[in-house]
C-alpha atoms as a PDB file:
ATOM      1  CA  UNK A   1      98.565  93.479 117.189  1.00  0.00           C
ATOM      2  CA  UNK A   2      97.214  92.750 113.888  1.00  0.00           C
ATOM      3  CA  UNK A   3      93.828  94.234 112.616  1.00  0.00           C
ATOM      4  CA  UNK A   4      91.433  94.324 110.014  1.00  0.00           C
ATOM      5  CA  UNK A   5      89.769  97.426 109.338  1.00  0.00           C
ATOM      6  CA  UNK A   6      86.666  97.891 107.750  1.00  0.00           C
ATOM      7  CA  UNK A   7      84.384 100.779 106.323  1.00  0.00           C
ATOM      8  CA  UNK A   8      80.858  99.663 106.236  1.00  0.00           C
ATOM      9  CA  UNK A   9      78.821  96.641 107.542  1.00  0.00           C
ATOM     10  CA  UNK A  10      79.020  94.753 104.409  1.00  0.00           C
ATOM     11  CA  UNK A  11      83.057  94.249 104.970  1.00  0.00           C
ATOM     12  CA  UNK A  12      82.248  93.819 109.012  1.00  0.00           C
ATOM     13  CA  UNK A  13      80.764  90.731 108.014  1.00  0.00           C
ATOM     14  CA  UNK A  14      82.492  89.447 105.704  1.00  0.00           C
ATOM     15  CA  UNK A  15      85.725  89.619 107.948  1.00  0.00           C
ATOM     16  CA  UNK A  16      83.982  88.338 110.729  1.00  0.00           C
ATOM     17  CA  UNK A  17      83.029  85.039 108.502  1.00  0.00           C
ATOM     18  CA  UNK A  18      86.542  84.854 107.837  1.00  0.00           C
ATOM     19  CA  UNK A  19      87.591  84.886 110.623  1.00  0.00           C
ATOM     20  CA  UNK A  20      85.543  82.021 111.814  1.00  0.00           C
ATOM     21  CA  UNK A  21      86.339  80.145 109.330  1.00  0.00           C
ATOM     22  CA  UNK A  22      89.783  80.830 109.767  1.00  0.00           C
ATOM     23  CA  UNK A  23      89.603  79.772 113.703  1.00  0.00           C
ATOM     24  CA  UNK A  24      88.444  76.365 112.816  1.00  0.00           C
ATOM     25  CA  UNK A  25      90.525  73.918 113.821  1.00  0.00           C
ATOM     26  CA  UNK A  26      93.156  76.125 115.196  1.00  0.00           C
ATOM     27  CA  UNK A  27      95.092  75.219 118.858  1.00  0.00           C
ATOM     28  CA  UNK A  28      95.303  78.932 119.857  1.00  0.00           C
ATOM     29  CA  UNK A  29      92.427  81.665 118.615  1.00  0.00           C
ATOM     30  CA  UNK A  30      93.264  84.343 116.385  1.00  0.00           C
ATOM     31  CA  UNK A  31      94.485  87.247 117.717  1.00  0.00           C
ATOM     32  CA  UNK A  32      93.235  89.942 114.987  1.00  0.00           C
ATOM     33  CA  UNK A  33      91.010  92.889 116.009  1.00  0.00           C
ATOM     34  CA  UNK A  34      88.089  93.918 113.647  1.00  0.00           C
ATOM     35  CA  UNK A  35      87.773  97.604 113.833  1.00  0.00           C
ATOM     36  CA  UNK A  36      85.768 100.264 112.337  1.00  0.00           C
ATOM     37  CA  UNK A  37      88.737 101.951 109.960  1.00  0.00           C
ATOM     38  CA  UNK A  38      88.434 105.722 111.240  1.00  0.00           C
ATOM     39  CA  UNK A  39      90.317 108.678 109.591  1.00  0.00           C
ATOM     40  CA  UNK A  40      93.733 107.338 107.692  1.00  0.00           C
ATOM     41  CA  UNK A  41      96.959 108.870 106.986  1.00  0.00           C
ATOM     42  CA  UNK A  42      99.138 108.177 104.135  1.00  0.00           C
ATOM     43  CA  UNK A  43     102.576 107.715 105.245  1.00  0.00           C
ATOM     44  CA  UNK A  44     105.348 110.261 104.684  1.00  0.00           C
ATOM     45  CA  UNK A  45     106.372 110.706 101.324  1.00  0.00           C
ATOM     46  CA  UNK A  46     109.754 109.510 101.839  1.00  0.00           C
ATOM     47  CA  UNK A  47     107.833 106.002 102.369  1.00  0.00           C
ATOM     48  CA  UNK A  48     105.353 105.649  99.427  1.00  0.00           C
ATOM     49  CA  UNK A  49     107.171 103.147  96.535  1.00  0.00           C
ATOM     50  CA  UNK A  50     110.044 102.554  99.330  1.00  0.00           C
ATOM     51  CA  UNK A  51     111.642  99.657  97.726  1.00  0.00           C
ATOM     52  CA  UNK A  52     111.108 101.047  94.153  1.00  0.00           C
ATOM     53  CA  UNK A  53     112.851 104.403  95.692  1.00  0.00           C
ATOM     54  CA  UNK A  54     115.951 102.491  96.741  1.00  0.00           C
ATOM     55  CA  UNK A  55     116.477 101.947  92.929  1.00  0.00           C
ATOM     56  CA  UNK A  56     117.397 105.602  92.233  1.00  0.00           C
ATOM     57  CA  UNK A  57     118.235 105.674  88.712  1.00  0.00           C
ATOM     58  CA  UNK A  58     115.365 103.657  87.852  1.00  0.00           C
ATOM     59  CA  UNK A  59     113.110 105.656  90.243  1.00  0.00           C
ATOM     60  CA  UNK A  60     114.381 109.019  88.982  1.00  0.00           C
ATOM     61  CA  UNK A  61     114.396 107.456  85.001  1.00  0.00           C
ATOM     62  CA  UNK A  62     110.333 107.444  85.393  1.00  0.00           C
ATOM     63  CA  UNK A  63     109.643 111.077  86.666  1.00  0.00           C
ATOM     64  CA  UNK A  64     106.879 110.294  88.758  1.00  0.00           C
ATOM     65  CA  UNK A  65     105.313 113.623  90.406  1.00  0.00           C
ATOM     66  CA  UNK A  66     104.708 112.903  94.170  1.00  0.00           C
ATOM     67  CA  UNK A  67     101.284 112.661  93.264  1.00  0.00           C
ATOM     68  CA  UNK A  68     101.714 110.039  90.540  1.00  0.00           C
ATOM     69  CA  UNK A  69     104.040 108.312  93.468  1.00  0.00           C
ATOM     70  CA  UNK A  70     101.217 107.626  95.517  1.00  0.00           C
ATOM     71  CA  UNK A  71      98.309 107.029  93.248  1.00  0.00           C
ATOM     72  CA  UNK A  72      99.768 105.470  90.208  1.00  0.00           C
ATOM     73  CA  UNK A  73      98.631 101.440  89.989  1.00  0.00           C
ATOM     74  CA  UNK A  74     102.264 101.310  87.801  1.00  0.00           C
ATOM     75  CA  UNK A  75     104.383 102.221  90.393  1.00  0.00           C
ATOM     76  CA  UNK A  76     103.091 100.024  92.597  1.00  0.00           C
ATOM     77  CA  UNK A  77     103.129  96.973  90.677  1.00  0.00           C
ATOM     78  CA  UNK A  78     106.958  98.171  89.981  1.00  0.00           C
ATOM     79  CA  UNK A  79     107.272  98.536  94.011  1.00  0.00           C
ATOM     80  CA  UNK A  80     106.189  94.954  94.352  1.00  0.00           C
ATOM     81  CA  UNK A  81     108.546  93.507  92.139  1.00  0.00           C
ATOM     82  CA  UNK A  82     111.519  95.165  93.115  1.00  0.00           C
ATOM     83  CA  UNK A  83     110.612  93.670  96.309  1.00  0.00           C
ATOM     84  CA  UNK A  84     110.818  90.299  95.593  1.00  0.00           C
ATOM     85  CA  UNK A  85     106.743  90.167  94.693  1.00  0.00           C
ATOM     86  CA  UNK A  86     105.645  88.461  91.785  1.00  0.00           C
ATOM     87  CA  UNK A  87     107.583  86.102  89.398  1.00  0.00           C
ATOM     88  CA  UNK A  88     109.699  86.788  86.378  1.00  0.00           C
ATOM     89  CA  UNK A  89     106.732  85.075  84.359  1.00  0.00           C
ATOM     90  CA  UNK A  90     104.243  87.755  85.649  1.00  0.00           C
ATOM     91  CA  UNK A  91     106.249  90.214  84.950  1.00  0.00           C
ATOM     92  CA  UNK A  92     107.046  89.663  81.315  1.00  0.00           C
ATOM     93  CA  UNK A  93     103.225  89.498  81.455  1.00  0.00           C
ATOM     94  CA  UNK A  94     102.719  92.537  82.597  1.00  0.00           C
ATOM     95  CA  UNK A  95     105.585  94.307  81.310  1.00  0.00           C
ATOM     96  CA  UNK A  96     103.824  95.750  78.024  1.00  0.00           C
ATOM     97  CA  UNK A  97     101.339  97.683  79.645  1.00  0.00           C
ATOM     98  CA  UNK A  98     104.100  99.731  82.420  1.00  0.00           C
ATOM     99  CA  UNK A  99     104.830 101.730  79.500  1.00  0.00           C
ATOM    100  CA  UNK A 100     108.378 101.489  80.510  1.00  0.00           C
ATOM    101  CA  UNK A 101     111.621 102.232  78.379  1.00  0.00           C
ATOM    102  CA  UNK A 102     113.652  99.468  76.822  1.00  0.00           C
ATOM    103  CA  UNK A 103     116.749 100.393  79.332  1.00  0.00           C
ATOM    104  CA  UNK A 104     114.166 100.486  82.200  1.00  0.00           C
ATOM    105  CA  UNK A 105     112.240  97.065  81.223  1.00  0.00           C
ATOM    106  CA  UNK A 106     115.826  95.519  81.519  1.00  0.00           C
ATOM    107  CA  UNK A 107     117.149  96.614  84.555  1.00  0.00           C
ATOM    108  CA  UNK A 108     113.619  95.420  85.783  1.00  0.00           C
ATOM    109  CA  UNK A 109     114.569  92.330  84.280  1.00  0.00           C
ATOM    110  CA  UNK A 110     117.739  92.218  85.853  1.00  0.00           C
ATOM    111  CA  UNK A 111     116.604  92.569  89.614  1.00  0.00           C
ATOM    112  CA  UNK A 112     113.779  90.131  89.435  1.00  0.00           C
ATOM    113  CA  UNK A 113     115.728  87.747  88.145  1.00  0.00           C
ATOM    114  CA  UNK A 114     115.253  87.152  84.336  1.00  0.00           C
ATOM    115  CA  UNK A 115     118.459  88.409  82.905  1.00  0.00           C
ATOM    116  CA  UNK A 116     118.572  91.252  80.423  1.00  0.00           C
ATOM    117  CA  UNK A 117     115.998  91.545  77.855  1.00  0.00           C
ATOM    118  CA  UNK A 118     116.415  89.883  74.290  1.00  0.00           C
END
């Protein structure tokens, strides 16, 4: 089942407007629920960053307190593009404002696909 949860009447309708305009023109009808998002539970901490985690040495390299894990907009950007989320263009965007060391920046580099940095 897929969902879309939302937290005040305002976001109700605006899903629900999706929605229909989504169904237009569709064979079957979509199967999403819209529900009032109750109480929510972040996930383990074992599963915030996941993908970023896998990279260990990189992971470890930015000494992130579990806090910083779960709240920090960085690491999450980072998170998407170690998994395959946003383009080697974007990134070299972007890459200025992560802060990020010049060994970190190019092992970045290296798993999204733009070779080590010049």
């Amino acid at each position: 089942m897929s969902a879309i949860f939302y937290h005040d009447e305002n976001q109700k309708a605006l899903a629900e407007e999706t929605m229909q305009k989504e169904s237009g023109g569709r064979k079957r009808p979509i199967q999403t629920k819209i529900v009032a998002a109750e109480r929510f539970y972040d996930a383990e901490d074992y599963h915030q960053k996941y993908l970023l985690r896998q990279q260990r040495g990189l992971f470890n390299s930015l000494q992130l307190s579990q806090k910083e894990v779960i709240n920090s907009h960085i690491a999450a950007r980072l998170n998407g593009y170690v998994g395959g989320y946003g383009s080697p263009n974007k990134f070299e965007k972007e890459l200025p404002n992560f802060g990020l060391s010049v060994e970190q920046a190019s092992y970045l580099n290296q798993l999204i696909g733009r070779g080590p940095m010049s």
